[in-house]
Every structure is written in structure tokens, then in C-alpha cells.
Protein backbone atom coordinates (compact mmCIF):
# COMPACT_ATOMS: atom_id res chain seq x y z
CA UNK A 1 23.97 137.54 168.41
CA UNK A 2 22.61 137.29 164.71
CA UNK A 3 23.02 133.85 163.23
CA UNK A 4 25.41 134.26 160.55
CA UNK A 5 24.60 133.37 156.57
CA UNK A 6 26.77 130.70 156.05
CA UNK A 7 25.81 128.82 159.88
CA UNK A 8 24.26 125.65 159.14
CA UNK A 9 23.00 123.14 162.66
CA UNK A 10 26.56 122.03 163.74
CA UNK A 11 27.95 125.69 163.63
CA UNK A 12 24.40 126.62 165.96
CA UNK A 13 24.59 123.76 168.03
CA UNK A 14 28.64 125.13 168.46
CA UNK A 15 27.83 128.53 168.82
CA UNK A 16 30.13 129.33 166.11
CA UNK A 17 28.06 132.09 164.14
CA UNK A 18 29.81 132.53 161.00
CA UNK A 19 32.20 129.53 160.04
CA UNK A 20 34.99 130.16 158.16
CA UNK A 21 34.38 128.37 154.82
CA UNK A 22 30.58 128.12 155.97
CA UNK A 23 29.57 129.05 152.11
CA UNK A 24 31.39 125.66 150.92
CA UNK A 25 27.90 124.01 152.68
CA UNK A 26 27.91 124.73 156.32
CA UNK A 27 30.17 123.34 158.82
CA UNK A 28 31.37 120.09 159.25
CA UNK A 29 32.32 117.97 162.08
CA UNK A 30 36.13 118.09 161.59
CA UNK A 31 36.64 121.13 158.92
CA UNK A 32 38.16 123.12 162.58
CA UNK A 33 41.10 120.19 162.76
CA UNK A 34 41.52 119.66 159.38
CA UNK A 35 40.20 116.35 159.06
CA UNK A 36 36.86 117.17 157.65
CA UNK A 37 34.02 114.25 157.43
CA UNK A 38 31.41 113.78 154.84
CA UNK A 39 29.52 110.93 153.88
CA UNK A 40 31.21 108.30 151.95
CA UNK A 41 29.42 106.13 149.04
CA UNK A 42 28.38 102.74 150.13
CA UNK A 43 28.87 103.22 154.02
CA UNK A 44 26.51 102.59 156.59
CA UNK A 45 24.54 104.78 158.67
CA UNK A 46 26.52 103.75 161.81
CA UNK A 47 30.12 104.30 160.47
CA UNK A 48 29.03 107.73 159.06
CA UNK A 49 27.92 108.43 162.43
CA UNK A 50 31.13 106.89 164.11
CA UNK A 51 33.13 109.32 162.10
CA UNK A 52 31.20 112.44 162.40
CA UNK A 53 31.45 111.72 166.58
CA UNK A 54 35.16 111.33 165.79
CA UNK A 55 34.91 114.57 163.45
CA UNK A 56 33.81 116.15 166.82
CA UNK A 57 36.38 115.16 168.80
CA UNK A 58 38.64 116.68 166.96
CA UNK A 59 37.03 120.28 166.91
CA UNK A 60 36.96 120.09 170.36
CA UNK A 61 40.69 119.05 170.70
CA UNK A 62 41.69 121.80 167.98
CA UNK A 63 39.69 124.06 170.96
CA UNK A 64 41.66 122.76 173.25
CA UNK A 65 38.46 121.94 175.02
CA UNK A 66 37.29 118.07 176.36
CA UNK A 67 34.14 116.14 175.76
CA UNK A 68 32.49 113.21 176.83
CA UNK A 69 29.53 111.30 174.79
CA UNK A 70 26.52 109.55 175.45
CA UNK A 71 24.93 106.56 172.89
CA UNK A 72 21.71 106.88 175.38
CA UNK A 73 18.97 109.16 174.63
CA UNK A 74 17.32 108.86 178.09
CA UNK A 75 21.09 109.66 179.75
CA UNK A 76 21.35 111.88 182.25
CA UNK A 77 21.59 115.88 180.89
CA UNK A 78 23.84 117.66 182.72
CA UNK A 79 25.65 120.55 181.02
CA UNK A 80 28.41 121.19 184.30
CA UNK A 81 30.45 123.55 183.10
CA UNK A 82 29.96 123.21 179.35
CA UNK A 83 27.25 123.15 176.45
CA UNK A 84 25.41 119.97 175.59
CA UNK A 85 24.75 118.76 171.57
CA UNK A 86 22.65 115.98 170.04
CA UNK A 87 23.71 114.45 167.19
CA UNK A 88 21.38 112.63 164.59
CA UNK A 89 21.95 111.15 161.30
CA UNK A 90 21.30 109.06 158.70
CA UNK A 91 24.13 107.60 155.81
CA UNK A 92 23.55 110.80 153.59
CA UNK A 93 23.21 113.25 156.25
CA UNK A 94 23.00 115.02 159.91
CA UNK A 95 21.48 116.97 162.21
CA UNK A 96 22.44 118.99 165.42
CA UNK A 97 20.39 120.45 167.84
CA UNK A 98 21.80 122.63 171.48
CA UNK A 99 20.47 122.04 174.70
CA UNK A 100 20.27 125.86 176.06
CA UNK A 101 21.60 127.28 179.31
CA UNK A 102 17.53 127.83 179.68
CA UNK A 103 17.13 123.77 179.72
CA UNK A 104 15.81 124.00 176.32
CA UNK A 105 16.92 122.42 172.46
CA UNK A 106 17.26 124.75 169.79
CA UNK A 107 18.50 123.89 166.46
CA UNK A 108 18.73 125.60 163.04
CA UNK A 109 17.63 123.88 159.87
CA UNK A 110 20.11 124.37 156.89
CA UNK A 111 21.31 127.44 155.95
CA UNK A 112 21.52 130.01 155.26
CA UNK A 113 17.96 130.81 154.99
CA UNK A 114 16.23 129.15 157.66
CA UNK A 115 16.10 130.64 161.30
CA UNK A 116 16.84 128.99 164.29
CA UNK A 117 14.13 127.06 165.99
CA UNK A 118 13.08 126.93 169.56
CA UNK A 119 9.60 125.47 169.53
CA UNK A 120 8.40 122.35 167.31
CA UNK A 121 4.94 121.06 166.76
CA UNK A 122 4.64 117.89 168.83
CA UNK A 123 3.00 114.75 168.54
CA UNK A 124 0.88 112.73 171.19
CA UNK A 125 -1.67 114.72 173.97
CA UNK A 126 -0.47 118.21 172.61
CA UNK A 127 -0.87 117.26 168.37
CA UNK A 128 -0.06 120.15 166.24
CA UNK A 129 0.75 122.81 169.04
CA UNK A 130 4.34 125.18 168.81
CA UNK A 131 6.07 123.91 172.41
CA UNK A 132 9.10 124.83 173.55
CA UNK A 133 11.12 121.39 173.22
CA UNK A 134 12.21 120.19 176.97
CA UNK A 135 14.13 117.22 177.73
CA UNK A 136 11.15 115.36 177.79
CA UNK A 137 9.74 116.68 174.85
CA UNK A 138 13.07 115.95 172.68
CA UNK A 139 13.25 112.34 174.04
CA UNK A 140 10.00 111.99 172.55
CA UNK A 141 10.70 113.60 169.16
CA UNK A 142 13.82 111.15 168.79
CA UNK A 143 13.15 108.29 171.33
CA UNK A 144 11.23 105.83 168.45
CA UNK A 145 15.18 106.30 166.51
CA UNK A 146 13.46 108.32 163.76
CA UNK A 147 13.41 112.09 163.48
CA UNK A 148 10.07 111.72 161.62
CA UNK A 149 8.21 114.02 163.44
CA UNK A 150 10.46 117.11 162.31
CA UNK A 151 10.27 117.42 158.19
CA UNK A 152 13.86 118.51 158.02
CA UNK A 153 15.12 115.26 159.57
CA UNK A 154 13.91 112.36 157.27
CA UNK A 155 14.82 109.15 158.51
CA UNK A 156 17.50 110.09 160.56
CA UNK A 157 18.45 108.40 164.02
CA UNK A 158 19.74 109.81 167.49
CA UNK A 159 23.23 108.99 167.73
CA UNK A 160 24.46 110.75 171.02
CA UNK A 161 24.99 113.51 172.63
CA UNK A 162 28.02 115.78 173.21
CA UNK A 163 29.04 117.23 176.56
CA UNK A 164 31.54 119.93 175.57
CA UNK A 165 33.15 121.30 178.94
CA UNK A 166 35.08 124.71 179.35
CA UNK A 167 33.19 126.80 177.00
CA UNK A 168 30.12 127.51 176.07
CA UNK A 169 31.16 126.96 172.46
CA UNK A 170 33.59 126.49 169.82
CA UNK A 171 35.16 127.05 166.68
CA UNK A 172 34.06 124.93 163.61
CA UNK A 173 34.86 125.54 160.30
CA UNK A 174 33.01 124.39 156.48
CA UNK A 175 34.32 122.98 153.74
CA UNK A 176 37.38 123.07 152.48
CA UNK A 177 37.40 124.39 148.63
């Protein structure tokens, strides 16, 4: 299916391919429920990130779906019957990417002109080559806390990751007007 024009990373990583409000500035964690998060002057990276995880949670109620969350970017990555999400951020900003049924992370930077990546140039042994980004290879793109080998992610930390089970996605929603 054709990535809509108004799907920004959290509507990819969701599967959600044209958000309603998307053209307000993409999804965001919460828009579905009603209880839409942005960032908030003069708060720290960590409660930004605390909301948007609680911004989740209640998409995936409004889904009627249930999750469970990791903090550890080494955890064990088992989709069961679900869809598995990363979430990064900074205090500005974030960043989703999807684990794939395939057992690899996809993401899509921005919107609504940027396609959805598969591959990234790594770092390390294989310098400068398009890979397609396994487990291992994503621990290593986010395992020093900084998204600073991916452009589109200045500065921005692993937070967790999102186990949604009993779908393979769900509904998100943008920005409210």
C-alpha cells in the first residue's frame, strides 16, 4: 500500500497510511484518543518522552488493542502476535521506526515528501554501505543513546520500544486544528 501524503514516522511505524488530520504536521502520539502530545517549553527530554509513551498508550487503548514497553535497547524482540515500534526523541522532537514481519526496521522520515526507508548507511566494518537494518544493525545505530548516525535524527535518544499485540497496526490521527 502507497504511503499516504500526510503519513509522517509514527503513522508508518502504525501502519496507519493516511491520518486523519495528518496535514496539521503528521501524527501524533495521542491525536487517535484525543489527548494529543507535543513538546512543551522548558521540559526535559525525559518527560517529553514519558508523555509521548503515555500518548501511545492511549492510541492503542482508543484501538482497543494492548501493549507492553521496553526502556532496554538490547531487550528481547519478539513481535508474538503484534507489530513492534521504537521510539526515539529528543525535548523538541521524535522519531519512530517498525520492526517488519521480515525481521527488519523501516521508518519514514517526515512527510510528506520523503519515502520510507529500509536500508541506512552504517557505521563501523561496513562504513558508508546501504544495509538492510537488522536487530543488530539498529542496536548499533541507537545503542551509544544518540541517533547521530542517521541525519534526520539529531541528537535524539532511544527511549523504548512498543509491542502492540492484536493487530498489525492502528489508527493514529494528526493534529487537531
Amino acid at each position: 500500500m502507497p504511503v499516504g501524503e500526510f503519513t509522517n514516522c509514527y503513522a508508518y511505524a502504525c501502519d496507519c497510511w493516511d491520518p486523519p488530520n495528518g496535514g496539521n504536521g503528521g501524527a501524533l502520539p495521542g491525536a487517535f484518543a484525543g489527548a494529543q502530545v507535543t513538546a512543551e517549553q522548558g521540559e526535559t527530554a525525559e518527560t517529553y518522552a514519558n508523555r509521548l509513551l503515555l500518548g501511545i498508550a492511549k492510541d492503542v487503548a482508543a484501538n482497543r488493542l494492548a501493549y507492553g514497553s521496553s526502556l532496554n535497547v538490547t531487550a528481547s524482540i519478539d513481535t508474538g502476535d503484534g507489530f513492534l515500534i521504537a521510539m526515539l526523541s529528543n525535548k523538541v522532537g521524535f522519531h519512530f521506526l517498525r520492526r517488519g514481519a521480515n525481521g527488519f526496521w523501516s521508518w519514514k522520515d517526515g512527510h510528506p515528501e520523503e519515502p520510507a526507508s529500509t536500508t541506512q548507511k552504517v557505521v563501523g566494518t561496513n562504513a558508508g554501505m546501504a544495509m538492510p537494518v537488522s536487530d543488530m544493525i539498529f542496536r548499533e545505530m541507537v545503542g551509544d543513546s544518540k541517533g547521530s548516525y542517521i541525519p534526520a535524527w539529531p541528537n535524539m535518544t532511544f527511549r523504548c520500544y512498543v509491542r502492540i499485540t492484536g493487530a498489525t497496526g492502528m489508527k493514529v490521527d494528526g493534529k487537531s486544528s
